[in-house]
C-alpha atoms as a PDB file:
ATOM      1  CA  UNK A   1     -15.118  -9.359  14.380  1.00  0.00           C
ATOM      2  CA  UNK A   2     -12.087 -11.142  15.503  1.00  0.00           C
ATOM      3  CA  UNK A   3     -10.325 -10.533  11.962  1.00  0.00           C
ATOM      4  CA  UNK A   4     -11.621  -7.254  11.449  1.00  0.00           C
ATOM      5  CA  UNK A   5      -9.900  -6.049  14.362  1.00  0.00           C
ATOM      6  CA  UNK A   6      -6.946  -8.304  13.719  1.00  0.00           C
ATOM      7  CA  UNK A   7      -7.081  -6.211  10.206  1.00  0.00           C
ATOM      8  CA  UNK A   8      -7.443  -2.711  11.981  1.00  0.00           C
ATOM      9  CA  UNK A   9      -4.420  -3.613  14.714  1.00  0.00           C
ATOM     10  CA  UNK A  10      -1.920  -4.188  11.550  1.00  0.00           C
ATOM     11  CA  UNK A  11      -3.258  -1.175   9.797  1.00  0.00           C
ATOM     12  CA  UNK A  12      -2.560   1.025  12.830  1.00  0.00           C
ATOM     13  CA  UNK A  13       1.024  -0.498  14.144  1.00  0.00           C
ATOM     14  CA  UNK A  14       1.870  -0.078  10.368  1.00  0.00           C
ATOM     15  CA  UNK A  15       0.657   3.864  10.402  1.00  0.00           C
ATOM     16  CA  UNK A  16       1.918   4.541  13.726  1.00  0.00           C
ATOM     17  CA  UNK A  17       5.538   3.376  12.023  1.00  0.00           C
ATOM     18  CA  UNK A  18       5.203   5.760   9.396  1.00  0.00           C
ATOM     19  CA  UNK A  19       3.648   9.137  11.599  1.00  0.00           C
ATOM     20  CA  UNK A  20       6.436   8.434  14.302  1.00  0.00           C
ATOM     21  CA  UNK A  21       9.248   9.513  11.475  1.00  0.00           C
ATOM     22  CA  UNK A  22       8.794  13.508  10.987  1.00  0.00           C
ATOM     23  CA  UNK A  23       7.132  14.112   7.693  1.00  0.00           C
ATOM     24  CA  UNK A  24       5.273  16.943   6.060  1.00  0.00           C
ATOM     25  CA  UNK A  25       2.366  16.146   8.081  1.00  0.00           C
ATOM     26  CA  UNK A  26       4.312  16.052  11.368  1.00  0.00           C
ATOM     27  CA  UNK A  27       6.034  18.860  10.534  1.00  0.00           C
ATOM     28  CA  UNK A  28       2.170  20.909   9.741  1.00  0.00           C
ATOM     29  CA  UNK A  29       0.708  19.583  12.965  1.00  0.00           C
ATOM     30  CA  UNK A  30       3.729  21.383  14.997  1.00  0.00           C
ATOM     31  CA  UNK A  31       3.038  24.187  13.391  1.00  0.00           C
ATOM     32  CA  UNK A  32      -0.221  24.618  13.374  1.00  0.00           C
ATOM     33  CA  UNK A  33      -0.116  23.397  16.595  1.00  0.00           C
ATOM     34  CA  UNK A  34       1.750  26.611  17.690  1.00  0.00           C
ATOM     35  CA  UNK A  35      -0.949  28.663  16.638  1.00  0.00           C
ATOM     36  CA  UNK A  36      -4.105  26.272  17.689  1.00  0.00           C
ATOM     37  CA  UNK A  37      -3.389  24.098  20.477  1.00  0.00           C
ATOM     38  CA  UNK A  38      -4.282  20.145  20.443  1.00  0.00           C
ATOM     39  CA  UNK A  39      -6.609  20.596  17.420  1.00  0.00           C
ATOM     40  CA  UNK A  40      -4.419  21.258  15.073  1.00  0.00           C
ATOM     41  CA  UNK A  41      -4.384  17.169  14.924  1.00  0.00           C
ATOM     42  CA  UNK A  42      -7.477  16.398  14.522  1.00  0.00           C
ATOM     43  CA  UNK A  43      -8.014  19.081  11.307  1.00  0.00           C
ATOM     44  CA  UNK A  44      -4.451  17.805   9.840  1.00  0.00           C
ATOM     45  CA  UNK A  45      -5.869  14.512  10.044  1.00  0.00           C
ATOM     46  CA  UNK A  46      -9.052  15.179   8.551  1.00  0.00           C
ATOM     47  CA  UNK A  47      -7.317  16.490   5.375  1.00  0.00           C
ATOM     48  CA  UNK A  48      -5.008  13.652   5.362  1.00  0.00           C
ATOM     49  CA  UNK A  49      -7.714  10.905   5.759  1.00  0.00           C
ATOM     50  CA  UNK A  50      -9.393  12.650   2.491  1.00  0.00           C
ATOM     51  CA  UNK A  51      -6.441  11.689   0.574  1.00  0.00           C
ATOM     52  CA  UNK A  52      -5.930   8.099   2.297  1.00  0.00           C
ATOM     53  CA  UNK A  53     -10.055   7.522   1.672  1.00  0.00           C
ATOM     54  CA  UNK A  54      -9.754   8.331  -2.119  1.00  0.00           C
ATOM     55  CA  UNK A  55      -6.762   6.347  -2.892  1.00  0.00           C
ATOM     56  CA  UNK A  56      -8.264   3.335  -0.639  1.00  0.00           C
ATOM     57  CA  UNK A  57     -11.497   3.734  -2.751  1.00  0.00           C
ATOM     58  CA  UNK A  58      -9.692   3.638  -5.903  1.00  0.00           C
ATOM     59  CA  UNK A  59      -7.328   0.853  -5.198  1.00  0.00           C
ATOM     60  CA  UNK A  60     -10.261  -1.513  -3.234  1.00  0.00           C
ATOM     61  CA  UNK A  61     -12.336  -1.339  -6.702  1.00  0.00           C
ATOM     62  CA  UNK A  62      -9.394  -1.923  -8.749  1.00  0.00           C
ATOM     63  CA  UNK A  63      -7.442  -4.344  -7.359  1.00  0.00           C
ATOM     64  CA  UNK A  64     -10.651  -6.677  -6.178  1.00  0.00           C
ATOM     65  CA  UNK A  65     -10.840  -8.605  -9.531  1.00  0.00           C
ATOM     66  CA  UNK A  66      -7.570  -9.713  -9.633  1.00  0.00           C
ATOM     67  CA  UNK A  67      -6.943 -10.507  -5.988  1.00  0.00           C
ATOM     68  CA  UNK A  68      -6.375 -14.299  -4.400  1.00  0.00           C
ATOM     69  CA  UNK A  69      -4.082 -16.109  -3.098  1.00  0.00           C
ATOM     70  CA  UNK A  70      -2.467 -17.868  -5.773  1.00  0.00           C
ATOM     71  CA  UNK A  71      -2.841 -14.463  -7.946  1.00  0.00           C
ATOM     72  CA  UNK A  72       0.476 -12.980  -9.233  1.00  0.00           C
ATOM     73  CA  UNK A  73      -0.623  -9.715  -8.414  1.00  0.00           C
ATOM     74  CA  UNK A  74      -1.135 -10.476  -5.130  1.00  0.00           C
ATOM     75  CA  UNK A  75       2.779 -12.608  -5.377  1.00  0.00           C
ATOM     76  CA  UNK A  76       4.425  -9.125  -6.618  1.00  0.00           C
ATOM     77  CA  UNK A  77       2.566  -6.757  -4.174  1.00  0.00           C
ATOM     78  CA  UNK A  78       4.103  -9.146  -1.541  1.00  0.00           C
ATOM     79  CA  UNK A  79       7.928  -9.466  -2.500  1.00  0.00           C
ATOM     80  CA  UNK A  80       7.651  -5.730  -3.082  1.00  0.00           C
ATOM     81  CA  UNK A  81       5.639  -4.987  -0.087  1.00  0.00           C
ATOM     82  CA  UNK A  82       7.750  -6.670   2.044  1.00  0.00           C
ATOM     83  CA  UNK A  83      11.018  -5.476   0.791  1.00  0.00           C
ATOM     84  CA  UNK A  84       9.820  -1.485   1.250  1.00  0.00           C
ATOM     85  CA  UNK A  85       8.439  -2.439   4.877  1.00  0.00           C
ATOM     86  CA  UNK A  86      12.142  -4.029   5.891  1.00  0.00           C
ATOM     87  CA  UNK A  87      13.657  -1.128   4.304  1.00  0.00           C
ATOM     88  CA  UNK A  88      11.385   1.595   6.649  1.00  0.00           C
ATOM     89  CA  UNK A  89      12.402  -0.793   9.262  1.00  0.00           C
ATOM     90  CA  UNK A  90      15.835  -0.446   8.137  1.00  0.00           C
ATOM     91  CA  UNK A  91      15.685   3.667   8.112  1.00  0.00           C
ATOM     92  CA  UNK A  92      13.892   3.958  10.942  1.00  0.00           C
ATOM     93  CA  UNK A  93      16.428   1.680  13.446  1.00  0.00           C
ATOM     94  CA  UNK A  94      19.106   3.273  12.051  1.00  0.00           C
ATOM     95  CA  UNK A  95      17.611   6.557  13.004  1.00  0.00           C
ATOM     96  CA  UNK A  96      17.145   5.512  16.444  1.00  0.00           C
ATOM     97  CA  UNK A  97      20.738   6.424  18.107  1.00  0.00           C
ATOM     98  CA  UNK A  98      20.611  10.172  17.025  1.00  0.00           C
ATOM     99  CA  UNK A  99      16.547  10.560  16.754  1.00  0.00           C
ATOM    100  CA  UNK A 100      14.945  13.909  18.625  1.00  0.00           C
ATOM    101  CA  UNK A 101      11.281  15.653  18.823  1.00  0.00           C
ATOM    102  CA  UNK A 102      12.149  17.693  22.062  1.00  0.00           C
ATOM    103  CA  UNK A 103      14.684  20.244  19.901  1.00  0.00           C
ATOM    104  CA  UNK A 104      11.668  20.165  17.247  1.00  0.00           C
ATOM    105  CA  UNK A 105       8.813  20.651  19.431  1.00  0.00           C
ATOM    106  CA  UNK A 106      10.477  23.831  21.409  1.00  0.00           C
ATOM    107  CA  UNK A 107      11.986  25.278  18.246  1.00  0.00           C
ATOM    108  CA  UNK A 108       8.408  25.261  16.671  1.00  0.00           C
ATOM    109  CA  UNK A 109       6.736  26.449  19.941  1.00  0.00           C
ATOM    110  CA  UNK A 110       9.381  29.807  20.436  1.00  0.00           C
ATOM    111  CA  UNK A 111       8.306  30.230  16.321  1.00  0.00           C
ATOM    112  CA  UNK A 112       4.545  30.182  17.441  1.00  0.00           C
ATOM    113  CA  UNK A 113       2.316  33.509  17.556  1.00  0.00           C
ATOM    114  CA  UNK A 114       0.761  35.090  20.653  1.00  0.00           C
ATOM    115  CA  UNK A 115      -1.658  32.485  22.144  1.00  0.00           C
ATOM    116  CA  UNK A 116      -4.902  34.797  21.289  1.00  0.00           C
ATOM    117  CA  UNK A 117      -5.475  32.880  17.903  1.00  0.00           C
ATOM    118  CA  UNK A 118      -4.578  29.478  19.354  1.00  0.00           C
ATOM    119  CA  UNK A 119      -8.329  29.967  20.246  1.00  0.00           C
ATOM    120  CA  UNK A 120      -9.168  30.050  16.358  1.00  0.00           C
ATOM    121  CA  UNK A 121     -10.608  27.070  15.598  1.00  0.00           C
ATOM    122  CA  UNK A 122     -13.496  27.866  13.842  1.00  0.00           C
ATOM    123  CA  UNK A 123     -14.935  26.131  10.089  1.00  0.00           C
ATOM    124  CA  UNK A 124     -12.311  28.576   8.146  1.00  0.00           C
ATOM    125  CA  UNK A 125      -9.337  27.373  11.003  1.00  0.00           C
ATOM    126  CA  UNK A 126     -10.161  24.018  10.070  1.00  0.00           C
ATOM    127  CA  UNK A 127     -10.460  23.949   6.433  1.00  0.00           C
ATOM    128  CA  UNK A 128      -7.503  26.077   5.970  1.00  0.00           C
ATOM    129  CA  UNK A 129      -5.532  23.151   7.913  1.00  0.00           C
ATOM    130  CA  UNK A 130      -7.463  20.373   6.253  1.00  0.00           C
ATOM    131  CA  UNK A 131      -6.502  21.609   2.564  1.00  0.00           C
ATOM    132  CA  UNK A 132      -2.850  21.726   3.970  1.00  0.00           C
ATOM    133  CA  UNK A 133      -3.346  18.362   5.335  1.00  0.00           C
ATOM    134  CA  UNK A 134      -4.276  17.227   1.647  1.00  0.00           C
ATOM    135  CA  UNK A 135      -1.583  18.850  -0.120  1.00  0.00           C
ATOM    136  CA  UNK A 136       1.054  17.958   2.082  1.00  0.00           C
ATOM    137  CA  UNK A 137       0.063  14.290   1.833  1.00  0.00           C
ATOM    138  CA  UNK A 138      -0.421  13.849  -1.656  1.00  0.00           C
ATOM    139  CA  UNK A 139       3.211  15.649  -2.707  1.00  0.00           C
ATOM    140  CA  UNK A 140       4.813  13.346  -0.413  1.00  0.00           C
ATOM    141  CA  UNK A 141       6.869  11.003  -2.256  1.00  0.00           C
ATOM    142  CA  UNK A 142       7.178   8.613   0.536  1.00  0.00           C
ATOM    143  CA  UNK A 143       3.150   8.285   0.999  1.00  0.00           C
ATOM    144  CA  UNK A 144       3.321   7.692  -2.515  1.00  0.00           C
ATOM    145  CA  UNK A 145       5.370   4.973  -2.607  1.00  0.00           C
ATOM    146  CA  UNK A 146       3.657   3.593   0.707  1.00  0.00           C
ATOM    147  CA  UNK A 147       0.658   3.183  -0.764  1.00  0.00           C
ATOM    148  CA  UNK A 148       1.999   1.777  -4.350  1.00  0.00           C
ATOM    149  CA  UNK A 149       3.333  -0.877  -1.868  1.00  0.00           C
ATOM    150  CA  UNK A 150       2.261  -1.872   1.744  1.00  0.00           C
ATOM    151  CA  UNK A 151      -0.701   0.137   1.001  1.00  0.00           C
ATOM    152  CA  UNK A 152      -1.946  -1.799  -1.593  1.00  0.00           C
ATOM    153  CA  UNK A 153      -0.949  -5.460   0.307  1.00  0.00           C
ATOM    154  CA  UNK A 154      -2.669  -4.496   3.232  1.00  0.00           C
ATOM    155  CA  UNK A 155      -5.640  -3.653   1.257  1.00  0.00           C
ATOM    156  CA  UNK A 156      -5.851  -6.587  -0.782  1.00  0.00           C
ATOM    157  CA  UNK A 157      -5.077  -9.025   2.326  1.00  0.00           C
ATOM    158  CA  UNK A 158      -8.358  -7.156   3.512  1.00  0.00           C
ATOM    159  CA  UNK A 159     -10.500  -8.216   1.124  1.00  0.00           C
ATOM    160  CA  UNK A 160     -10.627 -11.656   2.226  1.00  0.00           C
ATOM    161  CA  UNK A 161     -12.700 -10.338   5.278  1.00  0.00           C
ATOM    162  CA  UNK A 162     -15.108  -8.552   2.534  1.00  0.00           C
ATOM    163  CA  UNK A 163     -15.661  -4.937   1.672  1.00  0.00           C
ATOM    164  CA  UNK A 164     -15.306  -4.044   5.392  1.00  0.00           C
ATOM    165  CA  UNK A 165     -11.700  -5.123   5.046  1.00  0.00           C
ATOM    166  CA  UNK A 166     -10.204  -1.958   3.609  1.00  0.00           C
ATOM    167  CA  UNK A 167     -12.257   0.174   6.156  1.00  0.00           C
ATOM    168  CA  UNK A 168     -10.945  -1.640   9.031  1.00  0.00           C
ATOM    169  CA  UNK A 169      -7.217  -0.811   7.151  1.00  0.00           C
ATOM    170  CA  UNK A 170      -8.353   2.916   6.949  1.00  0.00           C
ATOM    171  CA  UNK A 171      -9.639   3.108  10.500  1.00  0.00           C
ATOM    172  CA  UNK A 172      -6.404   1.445  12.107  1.00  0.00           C
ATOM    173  CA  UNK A 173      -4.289   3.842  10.025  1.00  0.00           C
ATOM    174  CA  UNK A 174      -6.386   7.187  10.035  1.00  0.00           C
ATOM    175  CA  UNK A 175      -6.262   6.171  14.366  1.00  0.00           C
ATOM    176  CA  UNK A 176      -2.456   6.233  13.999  1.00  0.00           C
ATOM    177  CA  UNK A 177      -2.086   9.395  12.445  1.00  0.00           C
ATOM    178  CA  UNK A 178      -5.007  10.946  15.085  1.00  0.00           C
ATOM    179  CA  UNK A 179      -3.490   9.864  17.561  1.00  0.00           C
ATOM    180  CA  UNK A 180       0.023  11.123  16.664  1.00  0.00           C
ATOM    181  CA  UNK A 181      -0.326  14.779  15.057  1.00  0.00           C
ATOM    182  CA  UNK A 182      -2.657  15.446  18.402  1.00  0.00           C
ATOM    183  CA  UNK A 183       0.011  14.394  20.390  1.00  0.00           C
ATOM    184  CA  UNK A 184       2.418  16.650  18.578  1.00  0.00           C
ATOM    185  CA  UNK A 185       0.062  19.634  17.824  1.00  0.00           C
ATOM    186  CA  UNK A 186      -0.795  19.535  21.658  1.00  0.00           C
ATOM    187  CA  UNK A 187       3.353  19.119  23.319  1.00  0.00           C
ATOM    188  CA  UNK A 188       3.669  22.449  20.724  1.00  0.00           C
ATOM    189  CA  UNK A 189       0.394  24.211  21.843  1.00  0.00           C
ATOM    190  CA  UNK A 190       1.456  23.930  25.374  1.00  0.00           C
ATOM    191  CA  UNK A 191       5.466  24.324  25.050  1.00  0.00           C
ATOM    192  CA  UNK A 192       5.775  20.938  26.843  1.00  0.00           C
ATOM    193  CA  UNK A 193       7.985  18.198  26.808  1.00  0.00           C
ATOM    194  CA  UNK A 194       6.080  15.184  27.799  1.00  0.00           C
ATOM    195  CA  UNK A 195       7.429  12.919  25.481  1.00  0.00           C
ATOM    196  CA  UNK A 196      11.835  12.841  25.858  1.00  0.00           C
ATOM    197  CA  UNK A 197      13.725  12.047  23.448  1.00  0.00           C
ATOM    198  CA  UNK A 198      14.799   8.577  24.874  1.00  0.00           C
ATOM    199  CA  UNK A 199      11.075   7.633  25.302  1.00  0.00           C
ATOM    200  CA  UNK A 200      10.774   8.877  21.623  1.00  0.00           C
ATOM    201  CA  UNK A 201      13.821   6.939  20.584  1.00  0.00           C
ATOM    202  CA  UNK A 202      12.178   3.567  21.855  1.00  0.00           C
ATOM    203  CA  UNK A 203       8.808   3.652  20.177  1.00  0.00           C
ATOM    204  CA  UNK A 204      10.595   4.322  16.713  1.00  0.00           C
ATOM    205  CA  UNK A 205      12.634   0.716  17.906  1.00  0.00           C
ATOM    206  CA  UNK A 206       9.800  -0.995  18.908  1.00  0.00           C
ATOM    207  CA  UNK A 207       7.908   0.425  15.343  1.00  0.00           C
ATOM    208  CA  UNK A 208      10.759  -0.772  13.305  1.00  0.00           C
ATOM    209  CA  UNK A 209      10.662  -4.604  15.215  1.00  0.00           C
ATOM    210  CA  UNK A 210       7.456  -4.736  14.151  1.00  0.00           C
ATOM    211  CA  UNK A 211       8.409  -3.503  10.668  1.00  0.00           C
ATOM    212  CA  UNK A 212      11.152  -6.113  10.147  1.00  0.00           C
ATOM    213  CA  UNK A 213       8.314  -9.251  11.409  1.00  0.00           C
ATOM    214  CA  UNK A 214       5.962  -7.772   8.813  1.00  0.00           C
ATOM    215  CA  UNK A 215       8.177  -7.653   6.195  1.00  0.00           C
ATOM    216  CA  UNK A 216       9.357 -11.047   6.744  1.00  0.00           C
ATOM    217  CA  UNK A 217       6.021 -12.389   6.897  1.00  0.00           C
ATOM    218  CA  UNK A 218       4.890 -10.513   3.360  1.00  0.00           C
ATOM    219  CA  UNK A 219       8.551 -11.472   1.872  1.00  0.00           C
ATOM    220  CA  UNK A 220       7.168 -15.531   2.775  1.00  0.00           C
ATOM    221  CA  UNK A 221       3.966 -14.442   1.854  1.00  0.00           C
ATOM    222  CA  UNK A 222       5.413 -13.882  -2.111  1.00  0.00           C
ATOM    223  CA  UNK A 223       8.040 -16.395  -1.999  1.00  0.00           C
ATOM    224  CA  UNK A 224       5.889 -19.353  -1.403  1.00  0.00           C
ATOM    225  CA  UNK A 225       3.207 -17.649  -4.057  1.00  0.00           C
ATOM    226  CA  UNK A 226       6.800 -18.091  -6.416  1.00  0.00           C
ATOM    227  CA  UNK A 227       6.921 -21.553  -5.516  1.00  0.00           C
ATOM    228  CA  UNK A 228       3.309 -22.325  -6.194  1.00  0.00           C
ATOM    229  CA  UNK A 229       3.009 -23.018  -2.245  1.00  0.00           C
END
């Protein structure tokens, strides 16, 4: 249980990096959250956790037969792994100084429609906003290149633990993103400000220290697979 958890906890400080920088999925929540109040999260993330289930699914079966630890699959997936997750650290600490969700959240919020179909949230509410959830995710060059790289390294790291490994990856991240684009959807819905800018500002520095250790630690990871270590 220990590991699983352990698994889940990476997964999630990993996705929490990635939702924290406004994306296409950020970007839906807000407005959707405009026009729905605090579930506009929940229904972006369903759509999104579609797309992250699927590609899990497909890369768990695929990748299983040629995973271990002195693999050279598993060496690559490492160096390049690591090299994309000190780069998003990278990005996002150089983003820090001039980073800002207040501006966003109140620009989106005067954009929003009169609060009579914030109540909508019925089966057609939600599927319209899970479909956008799907597309938005999938056309995302960035998720794709996540997932063709620290994606794929957590998954195959998880498989040590068994086939409950990559669920414990897709629970930790799906969390992250749930936990986020309600946030969002909700500071839109209500036209608050809970979250300032300089409290903004240090989550994305604490996200990208714990970017930079990760990468460092999948960078060794492939280096010492190199060296036959």
């Amino acid at each position: 249980m220990g590991e699983w958890l352990a698994v889940a906890g990476v997964a999630f400080g990993v996705g929490l990096s990635g939702a924290l920088s406004p994306g296409p999925l950020t970007i839906l929540a807000m407005r959707e959250g405009a026009r729905r109040g605090w579930v506009a999260g929940p229904f972006a993330t369903a759509g999104h956790a579609v797309a992250e289930a699927t590609t899990m699914v497909l890369l768990a079966l695929g990748l299983s037969r040629y995973v271990g630890s002195d693999s050279p699959v598993t060496t690559a997936i490492s160096l390049v792994g690591g090299l994309v997750l000190l780069w998003m650290a990278w990005t996002t600490a150089r983003s820090v100084p001039t980073a800002t969700l207040s501006e966003r959240v109140a620009q989106v919020a005067a954009d929003g429609v009169p609060s009579a179909s914030r109540r909508d949230r019925s089966f057609e509410a939600f599927r319209s906003v899970a479909l956008l959830g799907i597309a938005v995710t999938v056309v995302n060059p960035y998720w794709l290149i996540w997932w063709a790289t620290v994606g794929t390294k957590l998954t195959v790291d998880s498989l040590h633990i068994g086939w409950s490994g990559p669920l414990a990856v897709f629970l930790g991240h799906i969390l992250s993103d749930l936990l986020w684009l309600t946030f969002v959807a909700t500071l839109v819905g209500s036209g608050s400000r809970w979250l300032g800018d300089r409290a903004y500002r240090g989550l994305l520095g604490a996200c990208a220290v714990f970017l930079i250790v990760l990468g460092v630690l999948f960078v060794v990871s492939g280096v010492r697979g190199v060296l036959g270590g």
